[in-house]
Protein backbone atom coordinates (compact mmCIF):
# COMPACT_ATOMS: atom_id res chain seq x y z
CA UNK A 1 -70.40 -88.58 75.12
CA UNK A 2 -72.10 -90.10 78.06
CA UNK A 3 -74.06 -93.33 77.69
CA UNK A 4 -77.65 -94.16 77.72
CA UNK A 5 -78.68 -97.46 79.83
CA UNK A 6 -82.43 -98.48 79.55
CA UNK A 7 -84.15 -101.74 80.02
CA UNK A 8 -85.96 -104.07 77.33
CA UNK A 9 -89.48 -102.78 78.88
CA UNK A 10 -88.82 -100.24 75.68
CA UNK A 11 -90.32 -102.50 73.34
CA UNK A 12 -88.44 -100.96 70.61
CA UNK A 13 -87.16 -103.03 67.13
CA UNK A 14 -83.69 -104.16 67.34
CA UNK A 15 -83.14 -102.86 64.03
CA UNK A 16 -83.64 -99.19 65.60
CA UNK A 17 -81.62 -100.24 68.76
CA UNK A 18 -78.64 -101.15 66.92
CA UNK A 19 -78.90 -98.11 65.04
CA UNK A 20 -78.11 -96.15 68.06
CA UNK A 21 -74.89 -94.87 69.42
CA UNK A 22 -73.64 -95.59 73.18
CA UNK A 23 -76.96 -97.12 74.13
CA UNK A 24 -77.33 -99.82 76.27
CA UNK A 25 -80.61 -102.42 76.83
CA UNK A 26 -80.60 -104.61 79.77
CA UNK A 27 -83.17 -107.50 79.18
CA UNK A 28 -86.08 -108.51 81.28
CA UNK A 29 -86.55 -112.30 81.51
CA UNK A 30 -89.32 -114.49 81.79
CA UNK A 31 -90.08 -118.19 82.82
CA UNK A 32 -92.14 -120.56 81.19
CA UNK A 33 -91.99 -124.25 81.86
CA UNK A 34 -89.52 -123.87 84.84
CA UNK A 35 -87.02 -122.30 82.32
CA UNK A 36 -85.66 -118.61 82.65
CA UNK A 37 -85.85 -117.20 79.41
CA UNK A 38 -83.93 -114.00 78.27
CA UNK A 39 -86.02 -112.70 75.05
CA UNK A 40 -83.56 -111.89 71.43
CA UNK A 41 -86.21 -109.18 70.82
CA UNK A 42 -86.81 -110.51 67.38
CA UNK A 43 -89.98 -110.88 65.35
CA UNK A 44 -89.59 -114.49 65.01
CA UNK A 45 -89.12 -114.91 68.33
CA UNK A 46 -92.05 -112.61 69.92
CA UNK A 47 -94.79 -114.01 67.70
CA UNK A 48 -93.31 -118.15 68.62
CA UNK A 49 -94.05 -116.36 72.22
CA UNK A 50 -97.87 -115.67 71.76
CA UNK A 51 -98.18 -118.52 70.15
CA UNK A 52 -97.30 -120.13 73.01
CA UNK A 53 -100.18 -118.01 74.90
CA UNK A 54 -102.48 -119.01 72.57
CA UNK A 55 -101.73 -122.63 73.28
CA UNK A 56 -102.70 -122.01 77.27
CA UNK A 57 -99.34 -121.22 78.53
CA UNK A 58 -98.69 -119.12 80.97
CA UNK A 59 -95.09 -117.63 82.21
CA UNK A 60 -94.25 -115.54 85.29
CA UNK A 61 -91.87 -112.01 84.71
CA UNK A 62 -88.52 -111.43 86.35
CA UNK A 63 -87.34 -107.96 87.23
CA UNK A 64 -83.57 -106.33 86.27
CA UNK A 65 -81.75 -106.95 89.60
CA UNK A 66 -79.17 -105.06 90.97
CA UNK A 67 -76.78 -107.10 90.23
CA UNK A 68 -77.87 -107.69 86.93
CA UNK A 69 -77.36 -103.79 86.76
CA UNK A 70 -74.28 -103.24 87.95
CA UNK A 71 -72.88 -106.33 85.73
CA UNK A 72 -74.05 -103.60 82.73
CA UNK A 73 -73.15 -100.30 84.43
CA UNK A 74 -69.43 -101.40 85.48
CA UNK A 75 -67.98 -101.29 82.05
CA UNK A 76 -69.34 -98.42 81.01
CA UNK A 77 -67.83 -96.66 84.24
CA UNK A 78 -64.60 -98.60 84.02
CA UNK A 79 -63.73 -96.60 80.43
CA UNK A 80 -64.61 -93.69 82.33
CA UNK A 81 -67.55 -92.42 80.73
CA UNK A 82 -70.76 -91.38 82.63
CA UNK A 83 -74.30 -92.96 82.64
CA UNK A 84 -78.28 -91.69 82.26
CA UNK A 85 -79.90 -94.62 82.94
CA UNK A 86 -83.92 -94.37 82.04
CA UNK A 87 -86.14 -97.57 83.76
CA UNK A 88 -89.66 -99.20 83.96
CA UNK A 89 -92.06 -97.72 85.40
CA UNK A 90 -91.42 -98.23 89.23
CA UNK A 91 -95.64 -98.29 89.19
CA UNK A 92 -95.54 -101.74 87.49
CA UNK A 93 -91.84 -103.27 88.79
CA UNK A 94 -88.98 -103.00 91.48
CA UNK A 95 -86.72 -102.67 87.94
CA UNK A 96 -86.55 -98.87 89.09
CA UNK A 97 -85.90 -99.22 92.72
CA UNK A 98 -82.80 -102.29 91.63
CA UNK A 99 -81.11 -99.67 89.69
CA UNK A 100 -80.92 -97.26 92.06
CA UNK A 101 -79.89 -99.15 94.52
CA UNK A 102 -77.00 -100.71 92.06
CA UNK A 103 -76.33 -96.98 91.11
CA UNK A 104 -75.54 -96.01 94.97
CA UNK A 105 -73.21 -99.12 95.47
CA UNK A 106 -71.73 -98.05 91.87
CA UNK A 107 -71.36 -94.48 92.90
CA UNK A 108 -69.10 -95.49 96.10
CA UNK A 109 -66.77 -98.08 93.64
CA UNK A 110 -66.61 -94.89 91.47
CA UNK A 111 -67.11 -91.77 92.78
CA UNK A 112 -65.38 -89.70 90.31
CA UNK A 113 -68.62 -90.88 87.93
CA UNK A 114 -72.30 -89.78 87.06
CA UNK A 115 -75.20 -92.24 87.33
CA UNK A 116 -78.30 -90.48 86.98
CA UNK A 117 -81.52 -93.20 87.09
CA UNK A 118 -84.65 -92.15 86.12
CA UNK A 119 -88.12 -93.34 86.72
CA UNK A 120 -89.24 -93.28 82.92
CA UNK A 121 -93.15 -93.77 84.71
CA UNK A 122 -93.96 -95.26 81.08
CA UNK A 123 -94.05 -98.67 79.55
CA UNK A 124 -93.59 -100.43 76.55
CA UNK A 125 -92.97 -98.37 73.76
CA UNK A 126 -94.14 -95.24 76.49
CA UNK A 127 -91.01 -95.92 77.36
CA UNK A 128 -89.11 -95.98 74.25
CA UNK A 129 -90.40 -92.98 73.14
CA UNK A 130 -88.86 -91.02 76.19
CA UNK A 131 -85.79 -92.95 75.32
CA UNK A 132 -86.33 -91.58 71.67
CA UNK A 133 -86.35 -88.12 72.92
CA UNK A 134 -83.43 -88.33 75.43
CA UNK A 135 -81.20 -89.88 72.62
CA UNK A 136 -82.47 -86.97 70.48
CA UNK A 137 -81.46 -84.36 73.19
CA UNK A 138 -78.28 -86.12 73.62
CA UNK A 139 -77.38 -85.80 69.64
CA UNK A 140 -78.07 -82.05 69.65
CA UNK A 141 -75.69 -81.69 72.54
CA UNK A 142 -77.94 -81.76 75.38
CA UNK A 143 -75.09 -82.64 79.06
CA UNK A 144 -76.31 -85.72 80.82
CA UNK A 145 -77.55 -83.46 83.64
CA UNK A 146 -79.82 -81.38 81.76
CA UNK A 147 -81.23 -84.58 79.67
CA UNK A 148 -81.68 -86.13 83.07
CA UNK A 149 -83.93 -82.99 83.94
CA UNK A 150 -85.45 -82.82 80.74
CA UNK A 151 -86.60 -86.55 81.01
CA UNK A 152 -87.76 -86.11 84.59
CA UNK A 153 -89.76 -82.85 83.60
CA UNK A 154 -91.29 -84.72 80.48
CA UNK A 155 -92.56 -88.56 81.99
CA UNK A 156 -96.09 -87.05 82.67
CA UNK A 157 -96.24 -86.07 79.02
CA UNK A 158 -95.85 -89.51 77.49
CA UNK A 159 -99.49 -90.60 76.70
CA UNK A 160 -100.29 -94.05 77.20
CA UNK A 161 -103.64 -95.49 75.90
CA UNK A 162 -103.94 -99.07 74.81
CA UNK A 163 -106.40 -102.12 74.69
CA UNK A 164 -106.39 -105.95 75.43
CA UNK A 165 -108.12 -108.52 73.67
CA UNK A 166 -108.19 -111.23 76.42
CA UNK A 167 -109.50 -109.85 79.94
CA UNK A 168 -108.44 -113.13 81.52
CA UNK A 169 -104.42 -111.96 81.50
CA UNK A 170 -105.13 -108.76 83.14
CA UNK A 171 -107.31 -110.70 85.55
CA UNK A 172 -104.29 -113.14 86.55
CA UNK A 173 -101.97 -109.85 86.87
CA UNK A 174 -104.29 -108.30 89.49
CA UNK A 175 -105.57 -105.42 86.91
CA UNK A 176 -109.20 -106.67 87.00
CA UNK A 177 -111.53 -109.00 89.44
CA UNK A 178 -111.79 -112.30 87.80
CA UNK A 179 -115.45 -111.81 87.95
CA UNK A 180 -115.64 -108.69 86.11
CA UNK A 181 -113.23 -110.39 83.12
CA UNK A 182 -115.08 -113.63 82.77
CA UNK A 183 -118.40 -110.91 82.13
CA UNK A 184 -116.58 -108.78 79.88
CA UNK A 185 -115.27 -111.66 78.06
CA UNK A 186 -118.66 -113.22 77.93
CA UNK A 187 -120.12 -109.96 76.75
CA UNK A 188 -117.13 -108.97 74.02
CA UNK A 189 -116.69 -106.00 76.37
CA UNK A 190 -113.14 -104.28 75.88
CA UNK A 191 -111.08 -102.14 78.42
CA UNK A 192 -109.76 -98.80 77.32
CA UNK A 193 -106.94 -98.58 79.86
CA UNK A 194 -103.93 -95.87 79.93
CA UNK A 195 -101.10 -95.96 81.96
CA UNK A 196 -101.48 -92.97 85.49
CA UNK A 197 -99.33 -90.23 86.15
CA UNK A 198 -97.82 -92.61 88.95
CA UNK A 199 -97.09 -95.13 86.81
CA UNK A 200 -99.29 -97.88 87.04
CA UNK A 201 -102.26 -99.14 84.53
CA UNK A 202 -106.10 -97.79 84.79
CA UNK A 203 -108.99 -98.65 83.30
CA UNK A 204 -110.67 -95.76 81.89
CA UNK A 205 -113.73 -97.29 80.20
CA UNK A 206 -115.44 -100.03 78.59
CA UNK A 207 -116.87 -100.36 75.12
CA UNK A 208 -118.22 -103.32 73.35
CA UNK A 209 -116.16 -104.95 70.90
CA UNK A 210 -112.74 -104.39 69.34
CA UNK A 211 -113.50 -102.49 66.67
CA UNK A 212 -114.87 -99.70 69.28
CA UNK A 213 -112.43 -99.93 71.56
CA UNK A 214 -109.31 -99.11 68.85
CA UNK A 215 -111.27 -96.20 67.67
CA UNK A 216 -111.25 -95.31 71.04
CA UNK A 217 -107.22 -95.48 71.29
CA UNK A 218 -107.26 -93.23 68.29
CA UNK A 219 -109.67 -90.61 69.44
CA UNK A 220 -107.66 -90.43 72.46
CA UNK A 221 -104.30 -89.56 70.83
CA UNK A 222 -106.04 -86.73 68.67
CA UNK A 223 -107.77 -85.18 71.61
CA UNK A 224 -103.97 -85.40 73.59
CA UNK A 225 -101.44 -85.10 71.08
CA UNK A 226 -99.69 -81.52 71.84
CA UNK A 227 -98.14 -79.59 68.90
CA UNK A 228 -98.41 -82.50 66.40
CA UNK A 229 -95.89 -81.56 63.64
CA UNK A 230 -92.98 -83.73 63.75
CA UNK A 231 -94.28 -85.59 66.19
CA UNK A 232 -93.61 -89.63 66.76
CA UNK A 233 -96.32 -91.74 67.47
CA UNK A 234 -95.45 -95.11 68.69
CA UNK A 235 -97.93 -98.38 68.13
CA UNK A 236 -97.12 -101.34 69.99
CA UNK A 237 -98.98 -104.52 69.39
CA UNK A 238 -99.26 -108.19 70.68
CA UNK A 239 -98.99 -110.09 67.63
CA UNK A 240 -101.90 -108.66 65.32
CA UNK A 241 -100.16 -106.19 63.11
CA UNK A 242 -103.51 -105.94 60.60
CA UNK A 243 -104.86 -104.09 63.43
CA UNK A 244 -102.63 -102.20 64.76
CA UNK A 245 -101.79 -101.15 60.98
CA UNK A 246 -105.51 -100.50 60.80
CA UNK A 247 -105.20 -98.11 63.64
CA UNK A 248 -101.45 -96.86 62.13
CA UNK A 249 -103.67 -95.64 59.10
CA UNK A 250 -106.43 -93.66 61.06
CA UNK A 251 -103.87 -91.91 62.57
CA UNK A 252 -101.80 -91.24 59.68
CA UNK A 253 -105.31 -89.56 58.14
CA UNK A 254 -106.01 -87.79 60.99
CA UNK A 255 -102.84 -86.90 62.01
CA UNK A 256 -100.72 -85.88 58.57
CA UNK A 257 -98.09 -83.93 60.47
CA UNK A 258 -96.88 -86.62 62.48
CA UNK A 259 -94.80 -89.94 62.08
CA UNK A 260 -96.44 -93.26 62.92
CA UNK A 261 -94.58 -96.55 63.43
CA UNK A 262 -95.38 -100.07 65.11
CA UNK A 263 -93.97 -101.98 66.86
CA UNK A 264 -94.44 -105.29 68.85
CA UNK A 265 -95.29 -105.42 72.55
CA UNK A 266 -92.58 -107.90 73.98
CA UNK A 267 -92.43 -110.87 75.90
CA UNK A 268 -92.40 -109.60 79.55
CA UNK A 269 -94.97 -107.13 78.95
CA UNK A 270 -97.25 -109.24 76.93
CA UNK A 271 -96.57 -112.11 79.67
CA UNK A 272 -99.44 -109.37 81.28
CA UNK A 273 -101.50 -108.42 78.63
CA UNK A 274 -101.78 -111.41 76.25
CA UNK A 275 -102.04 -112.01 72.73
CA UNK A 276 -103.63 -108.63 70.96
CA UNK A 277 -102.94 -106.02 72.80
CA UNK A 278 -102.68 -102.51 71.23
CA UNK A 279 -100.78 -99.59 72.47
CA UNK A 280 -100.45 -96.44 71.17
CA UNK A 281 -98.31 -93.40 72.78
CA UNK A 282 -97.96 -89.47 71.74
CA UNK A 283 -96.18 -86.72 73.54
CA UNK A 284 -98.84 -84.53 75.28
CA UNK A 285 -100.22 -82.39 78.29
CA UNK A 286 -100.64 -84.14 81.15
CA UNK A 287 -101.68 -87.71 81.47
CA UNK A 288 -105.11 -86.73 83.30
CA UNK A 289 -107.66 -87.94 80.72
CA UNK A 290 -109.67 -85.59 79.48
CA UNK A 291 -113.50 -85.74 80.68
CA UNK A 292 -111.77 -87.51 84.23
């Protein structure tokens, strides 16, 4: 059985990543306070994390380098056993691009082995639903080249739509003018963003208040969702669990065929997006919003 390599953009508990056989999570890091910090992944330790946004801080995001890679991919390849490696979204980080690059140096220290990377396009738990599916494939006996295929055949399916709570974090990450987040804010106007079939975050539209805006998330996924029964439908969320449980429930209602779970968004994600944020991710069509 060939291994699965992924970064900790996944988002995914580490009760359900522990669970799983030959699968290996590379973490992200952030700095606060001058201080590289490599996250546990842990409840605890994600909500002391927003806390700490709440308090005014605000920490920078480090990318997986490639030799940060190839420190994970070596051992695998030295037991001689092969590697589908799924990463970030190359839209949002050079994550993508540093495992590649790690995979062709790999590839020439052991050319007898298979490193497949592939650009995932998602994030958060976009991406650890793709994971969820490629680790399903692989369990029904799915080779490492076709799951590679499958995945790359499948990215533009994984439905992003989420919300933020503060405007002033997407602001400092480029994703909005400062100007038009200091209105919004001013005006309790809320984005309803999704993530673009290259990768990167867009704003579709803007409602007033939060209440709107998560009924927007959920009349998204009904309107994308594709063949719902025994589907997984992944909520991610920035430290307000009420709500995302809120939203958990409407979809549950509307959605009876499919399986809802939450999750938190973690620290190098919500480094971006900030206390609050809610994400919610189906398998569908095409990531072209409807009505766009």
């Amino acid at each position: 059985m060939y291994w699965i390599v992924t970064d900790s953009a996944i988002d995914m508990p580490q009760e359900w990543i522990g669970a799983q056989e030959k699968l290996r999570v590379v973490p992200l890091a952030y700095v606060l306070d001058d201080v590289t910090h490599v996250p546990d992944g842990t409840e605890e330790s994600t909500r002391a994390f927003y806390d700490q946004l709440r308090a005014g801080k605000l920490p920078t995001t480090t990318q997986v380098t490639p030799a940060v890679w190839e420190e994970h991919l070596r051992p695998i390849l030295e037991g001689g056993e092969d590697v589908l490696l799924i990463a970030f979204s190359s839209g949002l980080s050079g994550t993508c691009q540093a495992a590649r690059l790690a995979a062709d140096d790999l590839r020439e220290e052991y050319p007898e082995r298979t490193i497949h990377v592939v650009d995932s396009l998602c994030a958060s738990a976009g991406q650890g639903l793709l994971l969820h599916y490629v680790l399903q494939n692989r369990a029904d006996g799915m080779s490492l080249a076709e799951n590679a295929r499958w995945a790359e055949e499948n990215v533009q399916n994984v439905i992003h739509w989420f919300t933020v709570n503060d405007l002033m974090h997407l602001s400092r990450g480029g994703r909005v003018s400062k100007t038009s987040a200091i209105i919004g804010t001013l005006a309790h106007i809320k984005p309803v963003m999704h993530v673009d079939e290259n990768g990167k975050l867009a704003v579709y539209g803007k409602v007033p208040g939060r209440k709107r805006a998560i009924s927007a998330l959920a009349e998204h996924i009904c309107q994308d969702i594709v063949e719902p029964e025994g589907q997984l439908i992944l909520i991610s969320h920035g430290d307000c669990a009420d709500e995302a449980g809120m939203l958990a429930d409407r979809l549950r209602a509307a959605l009876p065929a499919c399986e809802v779970r939450l999750t938190y968004v973690g620290s190098v994600i919500g480094a971006h997006t900030g206390p609050g944020v809610i994400a919610v991710f189906c398998m569908g069509k095409t990531r072209q919003p409807k009505g766009k």
